[in-house]
N, C-alpha and C. Protein backbone atom coordinates (compact mmCIF):
# COMPACT_ATOMS: atom_id res chain seq x y z
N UNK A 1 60.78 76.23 0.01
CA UNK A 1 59.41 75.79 0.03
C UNK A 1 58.92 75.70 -1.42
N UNK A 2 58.70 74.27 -1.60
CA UNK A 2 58.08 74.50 -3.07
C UNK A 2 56.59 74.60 -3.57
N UNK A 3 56.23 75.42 -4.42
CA UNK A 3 54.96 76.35 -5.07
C UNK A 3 54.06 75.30 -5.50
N UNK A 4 53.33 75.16 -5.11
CA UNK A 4 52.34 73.74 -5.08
C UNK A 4 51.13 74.76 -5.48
N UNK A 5 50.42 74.26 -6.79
CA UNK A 5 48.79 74.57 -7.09
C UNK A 5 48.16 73.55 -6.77
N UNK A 6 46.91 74.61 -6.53
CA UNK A 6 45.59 74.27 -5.72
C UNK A 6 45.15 73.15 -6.87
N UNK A 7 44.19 71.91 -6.39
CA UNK A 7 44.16 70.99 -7.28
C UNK A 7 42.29 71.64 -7.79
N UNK A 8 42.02 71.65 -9.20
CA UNK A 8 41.08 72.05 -9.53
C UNK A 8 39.78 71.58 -8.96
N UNK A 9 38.57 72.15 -8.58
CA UNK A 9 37.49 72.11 -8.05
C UNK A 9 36.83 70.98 -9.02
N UNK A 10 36.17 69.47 -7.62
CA UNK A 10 35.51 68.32 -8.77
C UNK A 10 33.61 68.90 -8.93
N UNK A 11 33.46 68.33 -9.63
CA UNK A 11 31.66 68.49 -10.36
C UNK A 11 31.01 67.98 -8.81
N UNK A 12 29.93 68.46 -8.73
CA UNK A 12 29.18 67.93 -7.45
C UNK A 12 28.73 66.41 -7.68
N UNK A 13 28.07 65.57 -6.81
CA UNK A 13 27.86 64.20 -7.52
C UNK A 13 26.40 64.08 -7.92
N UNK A 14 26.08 63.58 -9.07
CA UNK A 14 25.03 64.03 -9.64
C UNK A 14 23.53 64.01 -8.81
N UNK A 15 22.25 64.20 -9.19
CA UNK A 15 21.78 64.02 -8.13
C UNK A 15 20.81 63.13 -8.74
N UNK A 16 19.05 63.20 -8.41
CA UNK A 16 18.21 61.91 -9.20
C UNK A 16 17.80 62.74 -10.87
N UNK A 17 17.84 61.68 -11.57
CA UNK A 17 17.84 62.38 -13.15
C UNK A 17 16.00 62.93 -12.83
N UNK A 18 15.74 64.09 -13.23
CA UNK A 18 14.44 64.84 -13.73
C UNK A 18 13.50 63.91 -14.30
N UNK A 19 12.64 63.59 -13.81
CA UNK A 19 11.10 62.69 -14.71
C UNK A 19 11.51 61.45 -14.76
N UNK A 20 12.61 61.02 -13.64
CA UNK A 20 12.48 59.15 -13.40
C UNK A 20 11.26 59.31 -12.79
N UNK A 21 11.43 57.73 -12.40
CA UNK A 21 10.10 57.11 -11.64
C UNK A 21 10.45 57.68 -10.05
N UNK A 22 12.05 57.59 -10.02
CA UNK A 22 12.46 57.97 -8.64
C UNK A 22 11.73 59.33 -8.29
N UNK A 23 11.42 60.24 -9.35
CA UNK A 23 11.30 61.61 -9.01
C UNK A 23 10.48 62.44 -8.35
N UNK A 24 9.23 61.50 -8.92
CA UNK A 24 7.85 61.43 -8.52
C UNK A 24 7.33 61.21 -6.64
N UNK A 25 6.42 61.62 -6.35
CA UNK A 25 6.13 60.94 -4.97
C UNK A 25 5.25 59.82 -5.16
N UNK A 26 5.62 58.51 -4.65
CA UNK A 26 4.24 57.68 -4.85
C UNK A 26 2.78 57.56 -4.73
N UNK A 27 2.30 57.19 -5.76
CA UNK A 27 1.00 57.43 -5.91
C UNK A 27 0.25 55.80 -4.71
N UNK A 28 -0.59 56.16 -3.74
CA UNK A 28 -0.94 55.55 -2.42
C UNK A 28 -2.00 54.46 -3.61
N UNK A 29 -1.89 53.99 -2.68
CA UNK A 29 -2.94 52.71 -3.25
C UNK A 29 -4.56 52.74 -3.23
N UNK A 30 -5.00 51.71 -3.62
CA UNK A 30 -6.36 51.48 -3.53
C UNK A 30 -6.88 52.01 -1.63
N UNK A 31 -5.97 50.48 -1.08
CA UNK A 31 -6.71 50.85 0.16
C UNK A 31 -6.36 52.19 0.87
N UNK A 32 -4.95 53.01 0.61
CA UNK A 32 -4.85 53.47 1.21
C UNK A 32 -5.91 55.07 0.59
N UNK A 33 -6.16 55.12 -0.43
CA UNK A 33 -7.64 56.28 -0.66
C UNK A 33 -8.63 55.36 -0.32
N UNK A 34 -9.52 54.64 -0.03
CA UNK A 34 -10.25 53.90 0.71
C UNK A 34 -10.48 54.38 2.28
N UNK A 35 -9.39 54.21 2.85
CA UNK A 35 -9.06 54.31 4.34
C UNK A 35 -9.34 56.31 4.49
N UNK A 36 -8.57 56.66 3.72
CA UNK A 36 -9.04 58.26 3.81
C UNK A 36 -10.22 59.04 3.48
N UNK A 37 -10.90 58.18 3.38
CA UNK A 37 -12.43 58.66 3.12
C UNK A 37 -13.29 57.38 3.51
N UNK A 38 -13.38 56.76 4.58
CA UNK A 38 -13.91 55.63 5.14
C UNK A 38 -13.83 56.18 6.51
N UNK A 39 -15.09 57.08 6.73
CA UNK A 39 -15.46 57.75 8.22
C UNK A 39 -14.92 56.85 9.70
N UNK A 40 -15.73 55.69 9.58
CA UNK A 40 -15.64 54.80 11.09
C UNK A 40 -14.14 54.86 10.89
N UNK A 41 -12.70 54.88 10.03
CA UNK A 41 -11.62 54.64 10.35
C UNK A 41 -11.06 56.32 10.74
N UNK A 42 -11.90 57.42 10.27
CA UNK A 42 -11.02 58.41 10.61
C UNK A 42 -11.79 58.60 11.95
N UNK A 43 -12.88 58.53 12.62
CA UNK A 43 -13.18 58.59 13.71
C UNK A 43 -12.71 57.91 14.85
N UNK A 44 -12.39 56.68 14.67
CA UNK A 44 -10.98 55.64 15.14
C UNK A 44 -9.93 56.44 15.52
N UNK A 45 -9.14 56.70 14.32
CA UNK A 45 -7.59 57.26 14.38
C UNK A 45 -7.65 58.74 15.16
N UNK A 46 -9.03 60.10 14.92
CA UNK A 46 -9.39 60.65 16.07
C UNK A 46 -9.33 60.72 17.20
N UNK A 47 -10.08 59.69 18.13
CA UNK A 47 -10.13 59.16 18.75
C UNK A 47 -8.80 58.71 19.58
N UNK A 48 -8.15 57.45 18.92
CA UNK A 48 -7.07 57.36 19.27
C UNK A 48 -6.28 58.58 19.70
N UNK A 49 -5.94 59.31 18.27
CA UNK A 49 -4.94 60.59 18.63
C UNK A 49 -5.40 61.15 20.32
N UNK A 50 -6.25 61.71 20.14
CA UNK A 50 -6.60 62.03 21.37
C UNK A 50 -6.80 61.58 22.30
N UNK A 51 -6.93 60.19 23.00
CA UNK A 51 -6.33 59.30 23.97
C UNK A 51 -4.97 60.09 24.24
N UNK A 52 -4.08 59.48 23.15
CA UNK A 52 -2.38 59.23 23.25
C UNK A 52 -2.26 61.15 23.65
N UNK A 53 -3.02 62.38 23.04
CA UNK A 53 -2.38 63.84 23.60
C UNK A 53 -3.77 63.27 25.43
N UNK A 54 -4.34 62.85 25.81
CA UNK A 54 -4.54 62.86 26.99
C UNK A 54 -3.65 62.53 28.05
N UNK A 55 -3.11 61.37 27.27
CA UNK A 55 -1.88 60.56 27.84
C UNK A 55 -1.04 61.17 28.45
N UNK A 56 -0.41 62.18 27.17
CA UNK A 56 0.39 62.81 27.16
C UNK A 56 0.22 64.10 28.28
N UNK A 57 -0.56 64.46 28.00
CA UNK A 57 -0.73 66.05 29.06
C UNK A 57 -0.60 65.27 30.63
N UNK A 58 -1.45 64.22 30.69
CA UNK A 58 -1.62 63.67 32.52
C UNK A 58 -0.50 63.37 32.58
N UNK A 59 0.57 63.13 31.93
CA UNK A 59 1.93 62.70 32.00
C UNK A 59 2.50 64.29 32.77
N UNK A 60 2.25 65.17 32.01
CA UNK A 60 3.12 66.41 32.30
C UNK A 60 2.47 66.91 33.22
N UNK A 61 1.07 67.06 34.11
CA UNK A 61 0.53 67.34 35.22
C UNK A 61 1.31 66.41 36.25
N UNK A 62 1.82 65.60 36.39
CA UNK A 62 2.11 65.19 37.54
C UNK A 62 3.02 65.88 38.50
């Protein structure tokens, strides 16, 4: 049986370089800070939500 070495351990693969643009989380837009502080739309999306968990529960009462 011949004596075979272990082949040396490789570098991990790199990952995103520190202080790209990649690194950052994107900064939301005009409309979208607009929309988050524009009442009639969060009273909307409210609203909605809670339809869709009504939905949801009369679903699981049956």
């Amino acid at each position: 049986m011949p004596n075979q070495t272990p082949a040396p351990p490789t570098a991990p693969p790199p990952g995103p370089a520190p202080y790209n643009e990649g690194y950052f989380a994107p900064t939301p837009t005009p409309l979208t800070r607009a929309m988050r502080t524009f009442l009639p739309w969060q009273l909307w999306r409210f609203a909605v939500i809670n339809v869709r968990m009504l939905v949801m529960i009369a679903k699981s009462h049956d």
